[in-house]
N, C-alpha and C. Protein backbone atom coordinates (compact mmCIF):
# COMPACT_ATOMS: atom_id res chain seq x y z
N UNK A 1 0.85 -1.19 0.00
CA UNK A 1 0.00 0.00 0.00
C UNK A 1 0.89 1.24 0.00
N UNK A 2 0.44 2.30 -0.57
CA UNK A 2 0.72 3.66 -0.54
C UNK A 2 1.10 4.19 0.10
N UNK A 3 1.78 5.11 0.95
CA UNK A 3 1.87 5.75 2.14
C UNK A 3 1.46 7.27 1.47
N UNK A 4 1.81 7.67 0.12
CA UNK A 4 1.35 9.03 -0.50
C UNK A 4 -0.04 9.38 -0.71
N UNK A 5 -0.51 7.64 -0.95
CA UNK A 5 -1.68 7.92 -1.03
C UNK A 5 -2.86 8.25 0.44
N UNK A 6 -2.59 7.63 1.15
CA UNK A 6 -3.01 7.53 2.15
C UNK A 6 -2.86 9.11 3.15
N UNK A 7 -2.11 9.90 3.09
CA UNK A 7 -1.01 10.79 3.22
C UNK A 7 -2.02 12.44 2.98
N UNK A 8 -2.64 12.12 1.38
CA UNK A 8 -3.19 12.97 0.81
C UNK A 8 -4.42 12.91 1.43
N UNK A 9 -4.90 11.83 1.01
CA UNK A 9 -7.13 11.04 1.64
C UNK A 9 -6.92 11.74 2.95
N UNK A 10 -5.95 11.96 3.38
CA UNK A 10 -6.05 12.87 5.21
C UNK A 10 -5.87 14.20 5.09
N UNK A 11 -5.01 14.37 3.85
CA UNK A 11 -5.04 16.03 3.72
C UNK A 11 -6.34 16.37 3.36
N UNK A 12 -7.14 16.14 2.42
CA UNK A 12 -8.11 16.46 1.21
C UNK A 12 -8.99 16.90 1.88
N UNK A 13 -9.80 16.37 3.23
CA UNK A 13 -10.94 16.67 4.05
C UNK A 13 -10.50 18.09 5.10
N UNK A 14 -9.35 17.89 5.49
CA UNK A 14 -8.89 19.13 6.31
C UNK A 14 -8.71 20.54 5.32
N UNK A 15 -8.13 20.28 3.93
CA UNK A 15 -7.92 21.56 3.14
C UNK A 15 -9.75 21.84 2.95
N UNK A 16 -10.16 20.86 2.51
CA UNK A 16 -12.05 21.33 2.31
C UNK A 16 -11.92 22.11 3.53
N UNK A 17 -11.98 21.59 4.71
CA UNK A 17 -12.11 22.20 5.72
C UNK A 17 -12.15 23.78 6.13
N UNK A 18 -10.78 23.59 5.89
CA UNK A 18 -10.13 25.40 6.15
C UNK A 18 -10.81 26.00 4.52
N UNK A 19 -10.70 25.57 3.24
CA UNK A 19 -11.36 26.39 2.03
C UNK A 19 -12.86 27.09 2.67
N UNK A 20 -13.85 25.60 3.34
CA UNK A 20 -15.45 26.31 3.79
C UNK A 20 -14.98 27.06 5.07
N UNK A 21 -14.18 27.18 5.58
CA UNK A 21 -13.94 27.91 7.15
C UNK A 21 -13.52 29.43 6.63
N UNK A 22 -12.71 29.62 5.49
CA UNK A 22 -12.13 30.61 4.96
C UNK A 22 -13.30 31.41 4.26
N UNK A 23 -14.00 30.90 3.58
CA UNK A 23 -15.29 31.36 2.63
C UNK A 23 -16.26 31.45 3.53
N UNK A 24 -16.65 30.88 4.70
CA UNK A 24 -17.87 31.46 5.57
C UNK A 24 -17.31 32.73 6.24
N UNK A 25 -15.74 32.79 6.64
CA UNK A 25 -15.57 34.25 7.36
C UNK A 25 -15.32 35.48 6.34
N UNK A 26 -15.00 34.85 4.82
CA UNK A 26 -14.86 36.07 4.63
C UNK A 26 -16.48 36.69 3.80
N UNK A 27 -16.94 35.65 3.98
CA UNK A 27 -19.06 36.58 3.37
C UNK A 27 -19.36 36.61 5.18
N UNK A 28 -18.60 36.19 6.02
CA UNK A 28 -19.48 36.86 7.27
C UNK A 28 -18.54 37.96 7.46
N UNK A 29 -17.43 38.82 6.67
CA UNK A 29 -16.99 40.05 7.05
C UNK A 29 -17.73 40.80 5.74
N UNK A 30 -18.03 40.67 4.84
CA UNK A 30 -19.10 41.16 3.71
C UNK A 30 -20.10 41.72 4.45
N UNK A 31 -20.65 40.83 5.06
CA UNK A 31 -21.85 41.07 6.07
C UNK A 31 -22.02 41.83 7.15
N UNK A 32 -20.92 41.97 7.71
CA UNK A 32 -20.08 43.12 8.77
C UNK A 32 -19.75 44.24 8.10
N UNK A 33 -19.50 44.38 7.09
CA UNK A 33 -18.94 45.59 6.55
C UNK A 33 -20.61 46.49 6.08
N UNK A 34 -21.48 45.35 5.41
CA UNK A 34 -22.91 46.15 4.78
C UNK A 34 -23.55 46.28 5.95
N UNK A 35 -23.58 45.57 7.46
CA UNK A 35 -24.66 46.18 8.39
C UNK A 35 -23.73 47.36 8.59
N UNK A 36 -22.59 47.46 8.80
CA UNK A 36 -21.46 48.73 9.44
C UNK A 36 -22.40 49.92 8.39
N UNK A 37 -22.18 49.69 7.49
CA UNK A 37 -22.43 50.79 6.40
C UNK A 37 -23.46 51.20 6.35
N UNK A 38 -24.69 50.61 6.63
CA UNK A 38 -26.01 51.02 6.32
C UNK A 38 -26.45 51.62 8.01
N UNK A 39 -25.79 51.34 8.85
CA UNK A 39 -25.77 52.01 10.54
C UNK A 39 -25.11 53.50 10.61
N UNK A 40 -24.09 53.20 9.60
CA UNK A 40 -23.88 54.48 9.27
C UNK A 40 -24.61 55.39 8.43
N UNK A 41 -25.13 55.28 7.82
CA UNK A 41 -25.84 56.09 6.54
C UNK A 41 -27.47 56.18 7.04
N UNK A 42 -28.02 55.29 8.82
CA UNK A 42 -29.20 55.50 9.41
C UNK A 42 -28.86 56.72 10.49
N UNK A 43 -27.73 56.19 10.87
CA UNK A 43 -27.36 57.25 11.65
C UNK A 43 -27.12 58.59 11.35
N UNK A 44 -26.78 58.62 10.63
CA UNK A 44 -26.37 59.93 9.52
C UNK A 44 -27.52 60.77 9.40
N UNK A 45 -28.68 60.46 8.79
CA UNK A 45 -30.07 61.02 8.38
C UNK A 45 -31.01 61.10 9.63
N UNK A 46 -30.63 59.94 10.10
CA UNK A 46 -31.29 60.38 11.97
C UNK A 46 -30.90 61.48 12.77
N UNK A 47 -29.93 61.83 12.66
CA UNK A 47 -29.02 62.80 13.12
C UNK A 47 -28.94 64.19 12.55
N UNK A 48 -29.65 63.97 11.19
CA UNK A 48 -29.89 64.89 10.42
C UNK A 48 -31.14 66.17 10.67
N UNK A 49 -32.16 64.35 11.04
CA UNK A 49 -33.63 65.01 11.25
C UNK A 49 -33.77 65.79 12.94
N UNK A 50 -32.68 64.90 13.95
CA UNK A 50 -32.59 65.92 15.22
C UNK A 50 -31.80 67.22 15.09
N UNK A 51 -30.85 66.88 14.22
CA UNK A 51 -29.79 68.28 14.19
C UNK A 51 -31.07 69.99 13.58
N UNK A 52 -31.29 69.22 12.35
CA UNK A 52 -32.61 70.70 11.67
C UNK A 52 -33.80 71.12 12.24
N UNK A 53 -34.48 69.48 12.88
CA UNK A 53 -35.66 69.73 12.96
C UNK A 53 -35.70 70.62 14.34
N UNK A 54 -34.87 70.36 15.19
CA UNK A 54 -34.75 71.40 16.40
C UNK A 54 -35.10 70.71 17.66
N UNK A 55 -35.40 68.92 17.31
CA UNK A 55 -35.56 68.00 18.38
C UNK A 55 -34.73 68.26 19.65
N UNK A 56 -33.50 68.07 19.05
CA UNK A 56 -32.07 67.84 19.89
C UNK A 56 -31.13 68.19 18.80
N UNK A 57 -30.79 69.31 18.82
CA UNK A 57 -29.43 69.97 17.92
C UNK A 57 -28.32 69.21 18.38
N UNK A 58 -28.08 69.01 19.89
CA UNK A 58 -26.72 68.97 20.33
C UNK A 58 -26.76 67.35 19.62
N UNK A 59 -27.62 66.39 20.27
CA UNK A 59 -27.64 64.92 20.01
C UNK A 59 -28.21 64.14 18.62
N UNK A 60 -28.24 65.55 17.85
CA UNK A 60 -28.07 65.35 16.41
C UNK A 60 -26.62 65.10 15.75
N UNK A 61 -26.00 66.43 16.12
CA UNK A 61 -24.83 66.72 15.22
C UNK A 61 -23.67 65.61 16.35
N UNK A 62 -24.12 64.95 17.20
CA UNK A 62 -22.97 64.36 17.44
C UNK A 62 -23.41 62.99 16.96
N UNK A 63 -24.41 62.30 16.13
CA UNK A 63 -24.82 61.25 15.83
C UNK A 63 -24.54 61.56 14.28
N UNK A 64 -24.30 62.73 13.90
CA UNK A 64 -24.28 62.96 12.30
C UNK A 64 -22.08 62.75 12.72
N UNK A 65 -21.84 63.20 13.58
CA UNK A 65 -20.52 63.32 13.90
C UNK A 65 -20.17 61.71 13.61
N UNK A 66 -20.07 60.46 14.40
CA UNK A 66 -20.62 59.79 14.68
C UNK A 66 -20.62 58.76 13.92
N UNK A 67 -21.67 58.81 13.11
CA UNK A 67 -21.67 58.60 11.38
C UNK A 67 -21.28 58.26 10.62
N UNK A 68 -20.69 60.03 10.56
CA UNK A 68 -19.32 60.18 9.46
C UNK A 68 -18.25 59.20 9.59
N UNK A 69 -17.85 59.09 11.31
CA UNK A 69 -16.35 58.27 11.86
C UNK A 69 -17.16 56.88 11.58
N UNK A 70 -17.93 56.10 11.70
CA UNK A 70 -18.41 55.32 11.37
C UNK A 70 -18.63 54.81 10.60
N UNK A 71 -18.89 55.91 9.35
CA UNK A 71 -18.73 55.26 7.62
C UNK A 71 -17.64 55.00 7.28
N UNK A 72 -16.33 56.08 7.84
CA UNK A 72 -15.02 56.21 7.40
C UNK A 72 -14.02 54.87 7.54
N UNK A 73 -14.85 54.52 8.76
CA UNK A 73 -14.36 53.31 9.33
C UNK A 73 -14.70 52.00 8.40
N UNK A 74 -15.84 51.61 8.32
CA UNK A 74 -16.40 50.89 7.40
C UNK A 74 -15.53 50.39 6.42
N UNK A 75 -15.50 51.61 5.47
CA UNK A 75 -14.74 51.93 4.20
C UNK A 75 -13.46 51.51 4.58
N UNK A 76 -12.72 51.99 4.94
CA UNK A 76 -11.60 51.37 5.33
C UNK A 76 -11.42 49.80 6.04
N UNK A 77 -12.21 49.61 6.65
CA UNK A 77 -12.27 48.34 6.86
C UNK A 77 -12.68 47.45 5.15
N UNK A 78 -13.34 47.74 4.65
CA UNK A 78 -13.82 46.84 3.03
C UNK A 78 -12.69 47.21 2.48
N UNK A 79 -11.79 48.19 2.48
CA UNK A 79 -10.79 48.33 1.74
C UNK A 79 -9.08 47.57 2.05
N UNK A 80 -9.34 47.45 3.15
CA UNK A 80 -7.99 46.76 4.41
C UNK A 80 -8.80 45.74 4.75
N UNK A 81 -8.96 44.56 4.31
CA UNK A 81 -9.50 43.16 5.56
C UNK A 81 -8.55 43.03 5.88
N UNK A 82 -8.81 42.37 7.02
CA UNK A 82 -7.51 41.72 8.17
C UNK A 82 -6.54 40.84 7.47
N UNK A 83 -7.12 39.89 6.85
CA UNK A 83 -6.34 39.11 5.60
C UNK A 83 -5.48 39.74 5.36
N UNK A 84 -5.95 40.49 4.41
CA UNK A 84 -5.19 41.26 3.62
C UNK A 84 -3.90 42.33 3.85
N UNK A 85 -3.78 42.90 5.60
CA UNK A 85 -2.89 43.36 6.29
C UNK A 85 -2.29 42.52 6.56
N UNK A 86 -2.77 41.34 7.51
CA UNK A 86 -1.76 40.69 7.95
C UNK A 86 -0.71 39.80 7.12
N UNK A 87 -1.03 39.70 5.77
CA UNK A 87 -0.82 38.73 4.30
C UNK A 87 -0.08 39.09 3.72
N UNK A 88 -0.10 40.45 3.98
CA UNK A 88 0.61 41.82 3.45
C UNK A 88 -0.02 41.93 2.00
């Protein structure tokens, strides 16, 4: 019998392994990045309607503040994954 063969039949299930382990985290950072983004862009217009409408000026413009650092973040995060820093 084989020893190469035998060798591989043990690799083959562990590489599947890490391939579906690799592909579920990186559509569950997809998924992190579009709730990030759309929290930002609720926050933003929420913040909008306290900042004008005269609800709460102060606890408007620091949720429109907020936001902004929040989208910026986002973006940079979809643009830098962790992968991709640490991978160089």
């Amino acid at each position: 019998m084989d020893k190469t063969l035998i060798f591989q039949g043990s690799q083959l299930p562990l590489q599947q392994l890490l391939e579906q382990l690799t592909y579920y985290l990186i559509t569950g950072w997809g998924i992190v990045i579009l709730i990030g983004t759309f929290a930002a862009a609720l926050l933003i217009a929420i913040g909008f309607i306290y900042w004008f409408s005269g609800i709460d000026p102060k606890k408007g413009k620091n949720m429109v503040i907020g936001g902004v650092i929040l989208f910026i973040a986002m973006q940079w995060l979809a643009f830098n994954p962790p992968w991709q820093v640490i991978l160089g």
